[in-house]
N, C-alpha and C. Protein backbone atom coordinates (compact mmCIF):
# COMPACT_ATOMS: atom_id res chain seq x y z
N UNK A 1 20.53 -3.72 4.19
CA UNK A 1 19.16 -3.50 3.76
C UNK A 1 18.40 -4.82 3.86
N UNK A 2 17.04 -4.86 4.10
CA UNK A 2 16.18 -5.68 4.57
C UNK A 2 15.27 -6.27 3.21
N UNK A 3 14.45 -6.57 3.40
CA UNK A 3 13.23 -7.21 3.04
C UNK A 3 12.33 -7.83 3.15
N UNK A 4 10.74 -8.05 3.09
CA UNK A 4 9.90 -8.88 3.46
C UNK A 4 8.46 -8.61 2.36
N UNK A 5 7.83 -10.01 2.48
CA UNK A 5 6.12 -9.87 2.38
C UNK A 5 5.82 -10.61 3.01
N UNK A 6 4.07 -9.92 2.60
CA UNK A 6 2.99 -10.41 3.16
C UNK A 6 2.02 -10.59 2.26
N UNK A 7 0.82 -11.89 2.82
CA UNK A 7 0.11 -11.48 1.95
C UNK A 7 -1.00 -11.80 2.75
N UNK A 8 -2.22 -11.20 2.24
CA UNK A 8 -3.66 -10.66 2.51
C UNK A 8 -4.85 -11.30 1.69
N UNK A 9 -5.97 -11.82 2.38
CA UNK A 9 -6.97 -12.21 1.33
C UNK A 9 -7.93 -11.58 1.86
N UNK A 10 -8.36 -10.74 0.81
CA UNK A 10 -9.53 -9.66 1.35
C UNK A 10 -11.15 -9.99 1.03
N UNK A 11 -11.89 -9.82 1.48
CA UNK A 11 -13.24 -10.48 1.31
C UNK A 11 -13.62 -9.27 -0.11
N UNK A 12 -13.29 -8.85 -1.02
CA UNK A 12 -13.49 -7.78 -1.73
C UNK A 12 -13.25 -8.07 -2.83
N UNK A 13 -14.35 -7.36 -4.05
CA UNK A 13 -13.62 -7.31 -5.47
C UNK A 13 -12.13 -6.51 -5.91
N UNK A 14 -11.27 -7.18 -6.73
CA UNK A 14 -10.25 -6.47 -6.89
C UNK A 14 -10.45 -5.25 -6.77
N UNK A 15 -11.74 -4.54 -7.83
CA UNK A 15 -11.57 -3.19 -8.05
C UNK A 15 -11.67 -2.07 -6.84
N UNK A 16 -12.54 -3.07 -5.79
CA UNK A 16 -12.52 -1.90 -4.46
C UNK A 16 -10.75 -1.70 -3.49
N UNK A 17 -10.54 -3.12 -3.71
CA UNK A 17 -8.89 -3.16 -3.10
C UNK A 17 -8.01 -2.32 -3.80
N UNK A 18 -8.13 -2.10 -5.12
CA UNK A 18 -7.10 -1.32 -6.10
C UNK A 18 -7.41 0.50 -5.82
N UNK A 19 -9.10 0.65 -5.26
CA UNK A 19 -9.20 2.09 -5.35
C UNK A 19 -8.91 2.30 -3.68
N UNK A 20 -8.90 1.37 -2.92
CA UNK A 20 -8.42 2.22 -1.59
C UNK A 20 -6.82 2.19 -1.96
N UNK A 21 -6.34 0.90 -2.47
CA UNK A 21 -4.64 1.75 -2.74
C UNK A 21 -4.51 3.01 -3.15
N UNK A 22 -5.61 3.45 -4.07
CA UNK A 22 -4.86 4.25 -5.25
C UNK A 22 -6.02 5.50 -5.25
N UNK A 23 -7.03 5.43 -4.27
CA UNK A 23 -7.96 6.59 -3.71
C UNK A 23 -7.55 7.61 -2.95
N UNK A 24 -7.25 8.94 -2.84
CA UNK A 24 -6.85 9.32 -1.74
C UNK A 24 -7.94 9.52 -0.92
N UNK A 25 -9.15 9.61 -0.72
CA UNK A 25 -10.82 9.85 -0.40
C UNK A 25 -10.74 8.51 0.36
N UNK A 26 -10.38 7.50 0.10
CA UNK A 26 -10.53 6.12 0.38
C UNK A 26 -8.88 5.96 1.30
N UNK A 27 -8.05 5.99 1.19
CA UNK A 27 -7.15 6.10 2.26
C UNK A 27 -7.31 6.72 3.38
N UNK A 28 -8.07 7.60 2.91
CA UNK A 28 -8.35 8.80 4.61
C UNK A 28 -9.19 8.30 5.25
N UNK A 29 -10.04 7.33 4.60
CA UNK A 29 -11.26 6.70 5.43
C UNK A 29 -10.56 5.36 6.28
N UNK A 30 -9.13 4.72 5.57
CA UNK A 30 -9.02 3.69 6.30
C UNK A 30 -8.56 4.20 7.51
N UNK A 31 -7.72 5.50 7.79
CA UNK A 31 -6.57 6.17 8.25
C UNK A 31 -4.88 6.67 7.95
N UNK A 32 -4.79 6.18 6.62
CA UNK A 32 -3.76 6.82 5.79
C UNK A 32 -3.14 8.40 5.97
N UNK A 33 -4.60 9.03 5.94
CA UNK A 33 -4.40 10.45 5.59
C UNK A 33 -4.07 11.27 6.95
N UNK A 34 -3.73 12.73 6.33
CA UNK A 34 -3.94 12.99 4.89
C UNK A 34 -2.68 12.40 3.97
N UNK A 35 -3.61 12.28 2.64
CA UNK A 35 -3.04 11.36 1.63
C UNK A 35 -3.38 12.10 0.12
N UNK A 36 -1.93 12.11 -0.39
CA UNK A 36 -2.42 11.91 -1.59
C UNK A 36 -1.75 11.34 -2.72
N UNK A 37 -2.68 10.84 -3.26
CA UNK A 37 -2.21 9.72 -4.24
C UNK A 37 -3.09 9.87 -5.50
N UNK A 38 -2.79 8.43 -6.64
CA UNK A 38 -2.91 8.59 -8.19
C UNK A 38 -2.74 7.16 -8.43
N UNK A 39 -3.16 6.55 -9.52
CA UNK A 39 -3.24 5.36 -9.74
C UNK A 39 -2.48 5.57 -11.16
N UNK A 40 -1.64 6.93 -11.61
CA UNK A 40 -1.15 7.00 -12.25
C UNK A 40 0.64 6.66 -12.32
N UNK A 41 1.38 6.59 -13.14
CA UNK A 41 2.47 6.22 -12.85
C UNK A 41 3.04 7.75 -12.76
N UNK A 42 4.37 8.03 -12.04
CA UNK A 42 5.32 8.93 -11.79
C UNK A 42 4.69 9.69 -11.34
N UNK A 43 3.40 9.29 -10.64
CA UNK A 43 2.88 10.06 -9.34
C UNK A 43 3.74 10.43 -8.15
N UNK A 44 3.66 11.77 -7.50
CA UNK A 44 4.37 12.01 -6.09
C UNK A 44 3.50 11.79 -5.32
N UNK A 45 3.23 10.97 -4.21
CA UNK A 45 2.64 10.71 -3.32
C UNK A 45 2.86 10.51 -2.19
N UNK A 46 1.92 11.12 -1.31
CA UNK A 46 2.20 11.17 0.66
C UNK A 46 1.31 10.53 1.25
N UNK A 47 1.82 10.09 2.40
CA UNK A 47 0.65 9.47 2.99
C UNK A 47 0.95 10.51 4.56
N UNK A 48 -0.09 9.57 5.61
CA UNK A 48 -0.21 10.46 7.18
C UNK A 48 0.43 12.03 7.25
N UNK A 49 0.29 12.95 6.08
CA UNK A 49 0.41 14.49 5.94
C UNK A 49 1.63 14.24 5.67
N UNK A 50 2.61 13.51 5.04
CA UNK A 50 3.91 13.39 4.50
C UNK A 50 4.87 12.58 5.10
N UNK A 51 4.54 12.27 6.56
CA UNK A 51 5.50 11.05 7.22
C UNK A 51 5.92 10.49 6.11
N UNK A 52 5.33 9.82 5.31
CA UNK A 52 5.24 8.66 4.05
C UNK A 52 5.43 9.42 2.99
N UNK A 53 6.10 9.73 1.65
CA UNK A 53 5.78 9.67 0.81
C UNK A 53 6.94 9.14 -0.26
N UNK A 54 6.83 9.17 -1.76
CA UNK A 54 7.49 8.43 -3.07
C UNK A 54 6.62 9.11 -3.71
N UNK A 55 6.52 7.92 -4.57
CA UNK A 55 6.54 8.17 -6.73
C UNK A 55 6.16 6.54 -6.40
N UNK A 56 4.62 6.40 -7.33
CA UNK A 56 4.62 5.51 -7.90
C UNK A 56 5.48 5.20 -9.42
N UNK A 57 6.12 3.81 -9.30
CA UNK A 57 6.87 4.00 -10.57
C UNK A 57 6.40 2.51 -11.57
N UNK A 58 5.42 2.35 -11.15
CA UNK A 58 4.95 1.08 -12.61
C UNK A 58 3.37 0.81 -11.44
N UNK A 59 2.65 1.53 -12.79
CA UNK A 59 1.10 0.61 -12.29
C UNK A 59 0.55 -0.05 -13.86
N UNK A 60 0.04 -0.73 -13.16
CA UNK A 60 -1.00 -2.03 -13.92
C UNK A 60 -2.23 -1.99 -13.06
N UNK A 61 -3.07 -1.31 -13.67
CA UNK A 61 -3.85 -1.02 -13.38
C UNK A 61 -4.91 -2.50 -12.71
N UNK A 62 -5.48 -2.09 -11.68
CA UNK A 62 -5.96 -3.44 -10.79
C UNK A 62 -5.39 -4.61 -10.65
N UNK A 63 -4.27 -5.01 -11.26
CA UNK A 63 -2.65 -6.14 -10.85
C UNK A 63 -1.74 -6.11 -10.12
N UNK A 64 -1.14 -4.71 -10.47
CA UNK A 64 0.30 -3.88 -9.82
C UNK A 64 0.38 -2.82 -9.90
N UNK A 65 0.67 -2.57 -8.71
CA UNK A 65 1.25 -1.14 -8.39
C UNK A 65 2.92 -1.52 -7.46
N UNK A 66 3.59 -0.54 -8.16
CA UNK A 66 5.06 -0.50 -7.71
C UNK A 66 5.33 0.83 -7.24
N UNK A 67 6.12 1.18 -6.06
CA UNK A 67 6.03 2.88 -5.64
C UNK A 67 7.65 2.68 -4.50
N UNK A 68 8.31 3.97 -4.78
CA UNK A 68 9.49 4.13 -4.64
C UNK A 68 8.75 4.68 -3.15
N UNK A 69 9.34 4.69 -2.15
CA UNK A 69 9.03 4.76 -0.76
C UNK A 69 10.08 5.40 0.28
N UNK A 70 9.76 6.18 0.97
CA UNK A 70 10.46 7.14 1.87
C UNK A 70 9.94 7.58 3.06
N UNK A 71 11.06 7.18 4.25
CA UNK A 71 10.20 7.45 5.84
C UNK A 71 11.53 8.01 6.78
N UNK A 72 11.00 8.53 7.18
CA UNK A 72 12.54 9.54 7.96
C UNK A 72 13.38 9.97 7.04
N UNK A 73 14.37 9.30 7.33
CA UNK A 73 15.58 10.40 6.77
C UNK A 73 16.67 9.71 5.94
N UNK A 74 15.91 8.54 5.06
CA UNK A 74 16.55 7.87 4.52
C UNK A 74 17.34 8.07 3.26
N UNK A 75 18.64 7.74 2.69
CA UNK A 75 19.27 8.48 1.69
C UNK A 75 18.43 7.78 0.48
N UNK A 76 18.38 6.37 0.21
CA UNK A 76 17.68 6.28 -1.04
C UNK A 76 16.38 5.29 -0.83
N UNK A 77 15.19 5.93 -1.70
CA UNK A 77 13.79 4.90 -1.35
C UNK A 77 13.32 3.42 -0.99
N UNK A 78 13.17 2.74 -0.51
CA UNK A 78 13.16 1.52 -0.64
C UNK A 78 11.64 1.52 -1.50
N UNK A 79 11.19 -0.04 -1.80
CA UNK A 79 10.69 -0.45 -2.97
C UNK A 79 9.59 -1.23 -2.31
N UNK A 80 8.27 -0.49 -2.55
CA UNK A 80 6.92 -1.16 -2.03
C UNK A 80 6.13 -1.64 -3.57
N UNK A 81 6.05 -3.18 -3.74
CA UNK A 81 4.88 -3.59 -4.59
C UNK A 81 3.62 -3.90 -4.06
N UNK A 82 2.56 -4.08 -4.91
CA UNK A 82 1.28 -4.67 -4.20
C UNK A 82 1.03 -5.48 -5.66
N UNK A 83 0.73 -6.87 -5.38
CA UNK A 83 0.34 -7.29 -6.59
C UNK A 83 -0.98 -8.16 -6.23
N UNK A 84 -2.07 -7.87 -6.78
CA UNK A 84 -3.71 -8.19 -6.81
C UNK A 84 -3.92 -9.61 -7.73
N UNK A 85 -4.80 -10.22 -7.10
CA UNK A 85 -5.47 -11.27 -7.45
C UNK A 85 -6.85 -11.27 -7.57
N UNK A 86 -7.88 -11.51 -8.30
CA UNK A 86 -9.33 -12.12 -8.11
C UNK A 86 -9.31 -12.95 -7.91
N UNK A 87 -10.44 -13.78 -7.14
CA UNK A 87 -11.01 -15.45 -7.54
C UNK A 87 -11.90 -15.41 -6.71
N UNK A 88 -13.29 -15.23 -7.09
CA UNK A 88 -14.66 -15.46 -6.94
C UNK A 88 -15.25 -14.30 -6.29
N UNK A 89 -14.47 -12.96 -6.59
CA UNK A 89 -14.89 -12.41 -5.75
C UNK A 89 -14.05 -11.48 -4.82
N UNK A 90 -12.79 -12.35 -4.17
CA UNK A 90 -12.31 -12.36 -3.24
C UNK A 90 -10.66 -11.92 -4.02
N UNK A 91 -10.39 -10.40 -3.18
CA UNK A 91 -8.48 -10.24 -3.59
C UNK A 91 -7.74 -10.71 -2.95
N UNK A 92 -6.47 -11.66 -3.67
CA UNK A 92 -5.08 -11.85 -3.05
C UNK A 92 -3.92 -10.49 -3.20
N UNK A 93 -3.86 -10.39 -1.98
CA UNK A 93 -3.08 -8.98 -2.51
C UNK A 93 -1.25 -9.82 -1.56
N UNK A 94 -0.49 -9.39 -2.87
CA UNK A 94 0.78 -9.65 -2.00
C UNK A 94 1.34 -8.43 -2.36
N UNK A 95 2.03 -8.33 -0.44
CA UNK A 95 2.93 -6.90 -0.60
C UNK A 95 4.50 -7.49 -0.79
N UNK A 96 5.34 -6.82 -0.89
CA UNK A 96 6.37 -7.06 -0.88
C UNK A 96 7.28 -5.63 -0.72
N UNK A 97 7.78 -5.50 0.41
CA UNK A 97 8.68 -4.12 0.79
C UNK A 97 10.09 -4.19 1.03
N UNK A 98 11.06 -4.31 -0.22
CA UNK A 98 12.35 -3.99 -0.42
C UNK A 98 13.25 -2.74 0.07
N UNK A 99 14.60 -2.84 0.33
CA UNK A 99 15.44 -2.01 0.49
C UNK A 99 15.14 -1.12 1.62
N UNK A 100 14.89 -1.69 2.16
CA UNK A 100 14.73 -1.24 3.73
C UNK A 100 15.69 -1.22 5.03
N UNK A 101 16.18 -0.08 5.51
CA UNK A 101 17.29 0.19 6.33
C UNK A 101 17.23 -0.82 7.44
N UNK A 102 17.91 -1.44 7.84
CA UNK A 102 18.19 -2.49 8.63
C UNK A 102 17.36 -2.28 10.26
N UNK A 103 17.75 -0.95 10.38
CA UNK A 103 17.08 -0.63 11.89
C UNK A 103 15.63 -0.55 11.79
N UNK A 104 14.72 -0.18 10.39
CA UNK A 104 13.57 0.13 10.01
C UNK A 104 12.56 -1.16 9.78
N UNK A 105 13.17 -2.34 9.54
CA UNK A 105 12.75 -3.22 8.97
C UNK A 105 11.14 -3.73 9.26
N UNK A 106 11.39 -3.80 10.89
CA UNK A 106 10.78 -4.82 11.87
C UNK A 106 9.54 -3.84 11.98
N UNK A 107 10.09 -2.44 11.85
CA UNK A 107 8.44 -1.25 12.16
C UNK A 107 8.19 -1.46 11.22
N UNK A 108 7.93 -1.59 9.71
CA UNK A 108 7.31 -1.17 8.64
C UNK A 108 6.81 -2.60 8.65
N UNK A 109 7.03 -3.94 8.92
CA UNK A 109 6.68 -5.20 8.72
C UNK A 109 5.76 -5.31 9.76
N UNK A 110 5.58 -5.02 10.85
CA UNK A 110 3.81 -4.95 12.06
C UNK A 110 3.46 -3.79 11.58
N UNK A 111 4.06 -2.40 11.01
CA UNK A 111 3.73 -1.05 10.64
C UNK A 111 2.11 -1.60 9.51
N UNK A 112 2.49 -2.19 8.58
CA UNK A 112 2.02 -2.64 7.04
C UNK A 112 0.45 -3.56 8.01
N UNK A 113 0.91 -4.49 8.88
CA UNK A 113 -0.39 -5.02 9.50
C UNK A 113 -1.58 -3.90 10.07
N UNK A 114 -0.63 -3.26 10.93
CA UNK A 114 -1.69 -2.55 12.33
C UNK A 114 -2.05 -1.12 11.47
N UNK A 115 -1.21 -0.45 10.83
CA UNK A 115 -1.50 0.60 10.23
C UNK A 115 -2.15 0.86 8.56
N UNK A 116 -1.62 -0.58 7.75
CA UNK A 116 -1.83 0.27 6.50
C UNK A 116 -2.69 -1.13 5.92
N UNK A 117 -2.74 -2.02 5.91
CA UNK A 117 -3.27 -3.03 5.18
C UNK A 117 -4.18 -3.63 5.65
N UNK A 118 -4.38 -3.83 7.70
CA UNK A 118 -4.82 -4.48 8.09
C UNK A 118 -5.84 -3.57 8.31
N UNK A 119 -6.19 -2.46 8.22
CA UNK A 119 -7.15 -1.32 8.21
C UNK A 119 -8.41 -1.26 6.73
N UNK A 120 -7.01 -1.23 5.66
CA UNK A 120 -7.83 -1.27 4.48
C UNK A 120 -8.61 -2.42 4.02
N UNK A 121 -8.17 -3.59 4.82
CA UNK A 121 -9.09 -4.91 4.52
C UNK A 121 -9.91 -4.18 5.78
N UNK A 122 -9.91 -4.41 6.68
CA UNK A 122 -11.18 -4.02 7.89
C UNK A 122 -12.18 -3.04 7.18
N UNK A 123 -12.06 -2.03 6.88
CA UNK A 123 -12.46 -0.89 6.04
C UNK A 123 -13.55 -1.94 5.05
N UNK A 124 -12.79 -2.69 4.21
CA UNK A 124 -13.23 -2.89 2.66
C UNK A 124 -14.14 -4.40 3.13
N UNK A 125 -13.96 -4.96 4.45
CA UNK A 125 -14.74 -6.07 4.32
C UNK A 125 -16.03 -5.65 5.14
N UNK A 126 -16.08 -4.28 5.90
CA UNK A 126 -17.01 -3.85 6.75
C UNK A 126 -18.10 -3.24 5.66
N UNK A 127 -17.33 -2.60 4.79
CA UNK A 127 -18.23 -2.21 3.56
C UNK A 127 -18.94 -2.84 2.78
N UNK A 128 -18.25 -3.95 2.50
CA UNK A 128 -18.61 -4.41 1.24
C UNK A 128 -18.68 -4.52 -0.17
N UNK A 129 -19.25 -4.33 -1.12
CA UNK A 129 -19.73 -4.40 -2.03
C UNK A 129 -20.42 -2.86 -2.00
C-alpha cells in the first residue's frame, strides 16, 4: 500500500473551498458529478455516478474533512484527508491520500491534479468571490 500529498493554494475564501468539497451542486460544476455528498460525518458518498465513492468519517467543519475512499474493486478503503487553511483570503488546502493499492497509486496522484482538485481551484479562482 502506497501513499502521498499534495498541496494547493487556492485564490479563495476557505468557505467557498470547503463548499465545493462538500457541495454536491458545486462538484458537478467542477466535473465531479454526478455526485453526491454532505459535509456531514458518516455520510455515503459518490462521486463521477459512483466510479468513486466512501463515507466521510471525521469533518471539522471548514478545517477537515476525512473520507474512507473506494475505486474499482478494492477489498478495503483507502484514506483521503483535506485539511484547509485561511490567510488573507487565500486557502491552503493539503490533501493527503493513504492506503492505496500499489498498482493504483500513480493514477489517483495526477488523477487528484487533472481531475479533482486542479478543476476545483480553476472553478473557484474563475469565480471568485
Amino acid at each position: 500500500m502506497k501513499s502521498f500529498s499534495q498541496k494547493y493554494y487556492i485564490h479563495a475564501p476557505v468557505k467557498k473551498v470547503w463548499q465545493a468539497l462538500t457541495d454536491a451542486k458545486i462538484i458537478e460544476a467542477w466535473g465531479g458529478g454526478p455526485a453526491k455528498m454532505s459535509d456531514k460525518a458518516g455520510f455515503s458518498f459518490s462521486l463521477w455516478g459512483g466510479d468513486t465513492w466512501g463515507k466521510n468519517i471525521k469533518v471539522v467543519p471548514e478545517k477537515l474533512l476525512v473520507q474512507e475512499w473506494y475505486g474499482g474493486k478494492w477489498d478495503e478503503p483507502s484514506i483521503v484527508s483535506f485539511s484547509l487553511s485561511e490567510k488573507m483570503g487565500n486557502t491552503a488546502l493539503l490533501l493527503k491520500h493513504e492506503n492505496l493499492p500499489d498498482d493504483d497509486w500513480k493514477d489517483f496522484a495526477d488523477g487528484w491534479k487533472d481531475f479533482y482538485l486542479g478543476p476545483l481551484k480553476k472553478l473557484l479562482e474563475k469565480t471568485g468571490d
